[in-house]
N, C-alpha and C. Protein backbone atom coordinates (compact mmCIF):
# COMPACT_ATOMS: atom_id res chain seq x y z
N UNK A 1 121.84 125.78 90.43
CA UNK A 1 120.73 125.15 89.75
C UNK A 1 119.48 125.14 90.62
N UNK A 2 119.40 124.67 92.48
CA UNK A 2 118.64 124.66 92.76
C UNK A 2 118.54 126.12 93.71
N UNK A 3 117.24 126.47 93.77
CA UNK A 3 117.35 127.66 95.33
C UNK A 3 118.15 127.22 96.39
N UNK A 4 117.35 125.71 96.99
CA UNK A 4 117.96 125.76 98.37
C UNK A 4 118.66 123.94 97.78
N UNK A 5 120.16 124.67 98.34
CA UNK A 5 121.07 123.42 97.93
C UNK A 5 120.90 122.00 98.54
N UNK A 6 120.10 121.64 100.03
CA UNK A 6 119.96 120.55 100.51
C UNK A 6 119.24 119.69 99.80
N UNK A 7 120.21 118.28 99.46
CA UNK A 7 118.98 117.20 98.79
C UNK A 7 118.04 116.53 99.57
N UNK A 8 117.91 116.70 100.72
CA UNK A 8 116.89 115.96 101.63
C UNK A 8 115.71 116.86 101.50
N UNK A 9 115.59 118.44 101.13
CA UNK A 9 114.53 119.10 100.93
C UNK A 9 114.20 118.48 99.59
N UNK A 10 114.81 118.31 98.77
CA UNK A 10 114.54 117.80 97.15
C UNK A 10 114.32 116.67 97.54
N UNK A 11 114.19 116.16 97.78
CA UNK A 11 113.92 114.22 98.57
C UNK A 11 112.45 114.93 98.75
N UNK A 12 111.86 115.00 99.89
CA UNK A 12 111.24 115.17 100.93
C UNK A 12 109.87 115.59 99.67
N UNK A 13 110.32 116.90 98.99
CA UNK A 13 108.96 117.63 98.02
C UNK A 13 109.16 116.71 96.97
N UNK A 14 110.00 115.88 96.22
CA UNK A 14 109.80 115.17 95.08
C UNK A 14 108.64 114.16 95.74
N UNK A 15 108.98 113.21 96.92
CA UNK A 15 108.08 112.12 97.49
C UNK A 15 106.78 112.58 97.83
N UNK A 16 106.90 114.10 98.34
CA UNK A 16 105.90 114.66 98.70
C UNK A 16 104.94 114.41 97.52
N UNK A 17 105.48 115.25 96.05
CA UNK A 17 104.09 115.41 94.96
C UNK A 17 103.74 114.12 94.49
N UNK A 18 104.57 113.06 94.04
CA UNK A 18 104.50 112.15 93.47
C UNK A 18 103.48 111.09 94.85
N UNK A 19 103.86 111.28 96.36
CA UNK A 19 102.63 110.96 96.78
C UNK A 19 101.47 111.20 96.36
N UNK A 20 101.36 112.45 96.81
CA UNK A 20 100.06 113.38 96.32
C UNK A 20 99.16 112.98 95.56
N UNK A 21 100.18 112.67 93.94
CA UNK A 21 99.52 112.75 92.79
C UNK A 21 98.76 110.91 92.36
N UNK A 22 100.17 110.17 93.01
CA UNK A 22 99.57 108.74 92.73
C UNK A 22 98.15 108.44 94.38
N UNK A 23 98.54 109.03 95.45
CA UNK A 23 97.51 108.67 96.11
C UNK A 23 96.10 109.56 95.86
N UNK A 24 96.08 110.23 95.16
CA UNK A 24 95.06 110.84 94.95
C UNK A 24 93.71 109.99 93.42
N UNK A 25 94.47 109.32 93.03
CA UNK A 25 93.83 108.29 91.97
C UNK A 25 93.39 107.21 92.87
N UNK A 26 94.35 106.90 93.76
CA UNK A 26 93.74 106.01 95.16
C UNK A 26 92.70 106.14 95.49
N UNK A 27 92.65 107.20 96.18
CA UNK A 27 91.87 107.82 96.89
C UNK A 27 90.37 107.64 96.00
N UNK A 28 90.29 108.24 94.94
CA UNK A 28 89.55 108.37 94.53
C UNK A 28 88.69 106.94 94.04
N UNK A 29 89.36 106.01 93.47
CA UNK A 29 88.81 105.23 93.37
C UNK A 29 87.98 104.18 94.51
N UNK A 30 89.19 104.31 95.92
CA UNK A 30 88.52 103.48 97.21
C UNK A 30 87.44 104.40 97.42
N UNK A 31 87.38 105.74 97.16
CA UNK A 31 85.98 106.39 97.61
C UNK A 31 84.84 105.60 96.97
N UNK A 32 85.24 105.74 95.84
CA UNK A 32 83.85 104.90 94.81
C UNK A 32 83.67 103.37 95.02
N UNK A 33 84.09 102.90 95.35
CA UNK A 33 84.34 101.49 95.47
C UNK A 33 83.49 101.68 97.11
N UNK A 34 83.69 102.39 97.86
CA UNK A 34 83.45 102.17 98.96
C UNK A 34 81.78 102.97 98.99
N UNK A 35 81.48 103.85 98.14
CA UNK A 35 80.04 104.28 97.72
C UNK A 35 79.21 102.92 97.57
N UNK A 36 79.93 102.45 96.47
CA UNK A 36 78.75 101.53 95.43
C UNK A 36 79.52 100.13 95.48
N UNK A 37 79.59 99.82 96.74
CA UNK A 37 80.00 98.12 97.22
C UNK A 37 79.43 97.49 96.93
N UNK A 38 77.72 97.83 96.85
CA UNK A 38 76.71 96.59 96.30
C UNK A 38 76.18 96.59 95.19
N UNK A 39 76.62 98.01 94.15
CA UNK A 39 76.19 97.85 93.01
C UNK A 39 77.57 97.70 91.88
N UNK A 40 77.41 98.03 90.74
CA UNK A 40 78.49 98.05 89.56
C UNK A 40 79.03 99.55 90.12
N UNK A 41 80.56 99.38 89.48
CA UNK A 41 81.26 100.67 90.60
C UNK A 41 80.96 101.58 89.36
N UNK A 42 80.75 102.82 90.09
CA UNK A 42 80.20 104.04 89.35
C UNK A 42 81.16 105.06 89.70
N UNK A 43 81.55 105.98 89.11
CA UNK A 43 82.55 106.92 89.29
C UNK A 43 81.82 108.50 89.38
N UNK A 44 81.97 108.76 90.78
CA UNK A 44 81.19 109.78 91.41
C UNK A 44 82.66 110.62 92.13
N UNK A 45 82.12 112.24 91.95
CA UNK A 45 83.49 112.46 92.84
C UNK A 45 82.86 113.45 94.23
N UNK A 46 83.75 113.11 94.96
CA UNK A 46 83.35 113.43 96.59
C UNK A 46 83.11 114.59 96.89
N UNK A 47 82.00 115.11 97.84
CA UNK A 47 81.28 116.27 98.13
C UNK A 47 82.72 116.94 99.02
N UNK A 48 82.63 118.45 98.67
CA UNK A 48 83.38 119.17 99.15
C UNK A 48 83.85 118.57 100.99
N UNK A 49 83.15 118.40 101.49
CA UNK A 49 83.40 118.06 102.75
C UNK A 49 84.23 116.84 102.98
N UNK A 50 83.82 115.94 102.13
CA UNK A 50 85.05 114.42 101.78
C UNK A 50 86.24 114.63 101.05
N UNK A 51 86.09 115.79 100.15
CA UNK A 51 87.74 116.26 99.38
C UNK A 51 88.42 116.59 100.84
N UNK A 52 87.85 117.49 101.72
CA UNK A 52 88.24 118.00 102.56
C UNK A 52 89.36 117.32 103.26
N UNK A 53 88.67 116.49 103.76
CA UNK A 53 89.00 114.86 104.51
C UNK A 53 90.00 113.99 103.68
N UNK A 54 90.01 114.17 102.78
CA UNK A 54 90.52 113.59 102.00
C UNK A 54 92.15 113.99 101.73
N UNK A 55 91.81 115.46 101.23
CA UNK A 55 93.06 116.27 100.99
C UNK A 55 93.96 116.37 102.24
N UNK A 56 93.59 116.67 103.68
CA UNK A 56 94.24 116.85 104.70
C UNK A 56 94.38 115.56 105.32
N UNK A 57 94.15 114.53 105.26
CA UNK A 57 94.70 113.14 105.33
C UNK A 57 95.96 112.60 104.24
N UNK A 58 96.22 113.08 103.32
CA UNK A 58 96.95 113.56 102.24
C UNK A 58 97.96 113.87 102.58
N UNK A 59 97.82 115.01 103.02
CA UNK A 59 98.98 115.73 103.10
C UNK A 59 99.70 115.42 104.32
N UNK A 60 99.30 114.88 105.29
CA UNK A 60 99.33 114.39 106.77
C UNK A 60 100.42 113.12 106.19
N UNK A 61 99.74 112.18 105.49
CA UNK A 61 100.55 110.96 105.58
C UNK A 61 101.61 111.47 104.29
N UNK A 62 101.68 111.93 102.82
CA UNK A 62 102.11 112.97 102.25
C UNK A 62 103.94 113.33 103.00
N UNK A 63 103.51 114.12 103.93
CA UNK A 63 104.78 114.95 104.55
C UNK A 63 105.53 113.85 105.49
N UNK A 64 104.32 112.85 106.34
CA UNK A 64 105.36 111.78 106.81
C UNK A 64 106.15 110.76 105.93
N UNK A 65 105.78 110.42 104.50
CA UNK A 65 106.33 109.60 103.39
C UNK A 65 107.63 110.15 103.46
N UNK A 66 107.53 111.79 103.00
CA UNK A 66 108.70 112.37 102.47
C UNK A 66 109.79 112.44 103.63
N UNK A 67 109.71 112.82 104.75
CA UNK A 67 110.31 112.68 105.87
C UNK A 67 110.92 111.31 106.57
N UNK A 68 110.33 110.02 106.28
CA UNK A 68 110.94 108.68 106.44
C UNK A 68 111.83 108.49 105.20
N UNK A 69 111.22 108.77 104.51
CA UNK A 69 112.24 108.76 103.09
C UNK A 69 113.49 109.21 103.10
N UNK A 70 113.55 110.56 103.59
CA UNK A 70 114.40 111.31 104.10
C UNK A 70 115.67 110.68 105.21
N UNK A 71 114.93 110.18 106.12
CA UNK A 71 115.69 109.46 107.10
C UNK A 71 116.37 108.36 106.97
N UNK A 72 115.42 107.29 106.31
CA UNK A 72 116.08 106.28 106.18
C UNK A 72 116.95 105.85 104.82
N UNK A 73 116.69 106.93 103.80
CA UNK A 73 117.88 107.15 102.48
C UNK A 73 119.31 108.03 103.32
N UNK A 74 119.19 108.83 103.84
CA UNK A 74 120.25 109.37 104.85
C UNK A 74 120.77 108.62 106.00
N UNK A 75 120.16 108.00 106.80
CA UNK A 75 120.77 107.57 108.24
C UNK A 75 120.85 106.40 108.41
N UNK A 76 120.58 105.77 107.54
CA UNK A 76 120.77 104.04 107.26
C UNK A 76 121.30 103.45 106.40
């Protein structure tokens, strides 16, 4: 059923996207919130250089989620 039979890889990329996908609505909103602190929050989306920052902070904390996940559903 799967390519590669280990469930800790299936662990690891399920936590991985479902990070991804719910911190990325995060993300987006603390950006705006953090734009327009002193006015009514306005929904603006971030200049290529802040996706940037954004995306590779992502994926950084992203791959460590899936990897504690990993560990401590297995070794504990």
């Amino acid at each position: 059923m799967y390519i590669i039979k280990d469930k800790r890889i299936h662990l690891i990329f399920i936590s991985f996207c479902v990070f991804i996908f719910i911190n990325l609505i995060e993300n987006l909103i603390h950006y705006n919130i953090g734009r327009h602190h002193d006015k009514n929050l306005f929904f603006n989306f971030p200049s290529y250089n802040d996706w940037f920052k954004i995306i590779i902070t992502m994926i950084i904390f992203a791959l460590l989620q899936g990897f504690l996940t990993v560990f401590f559903n297995f070794y504990f």
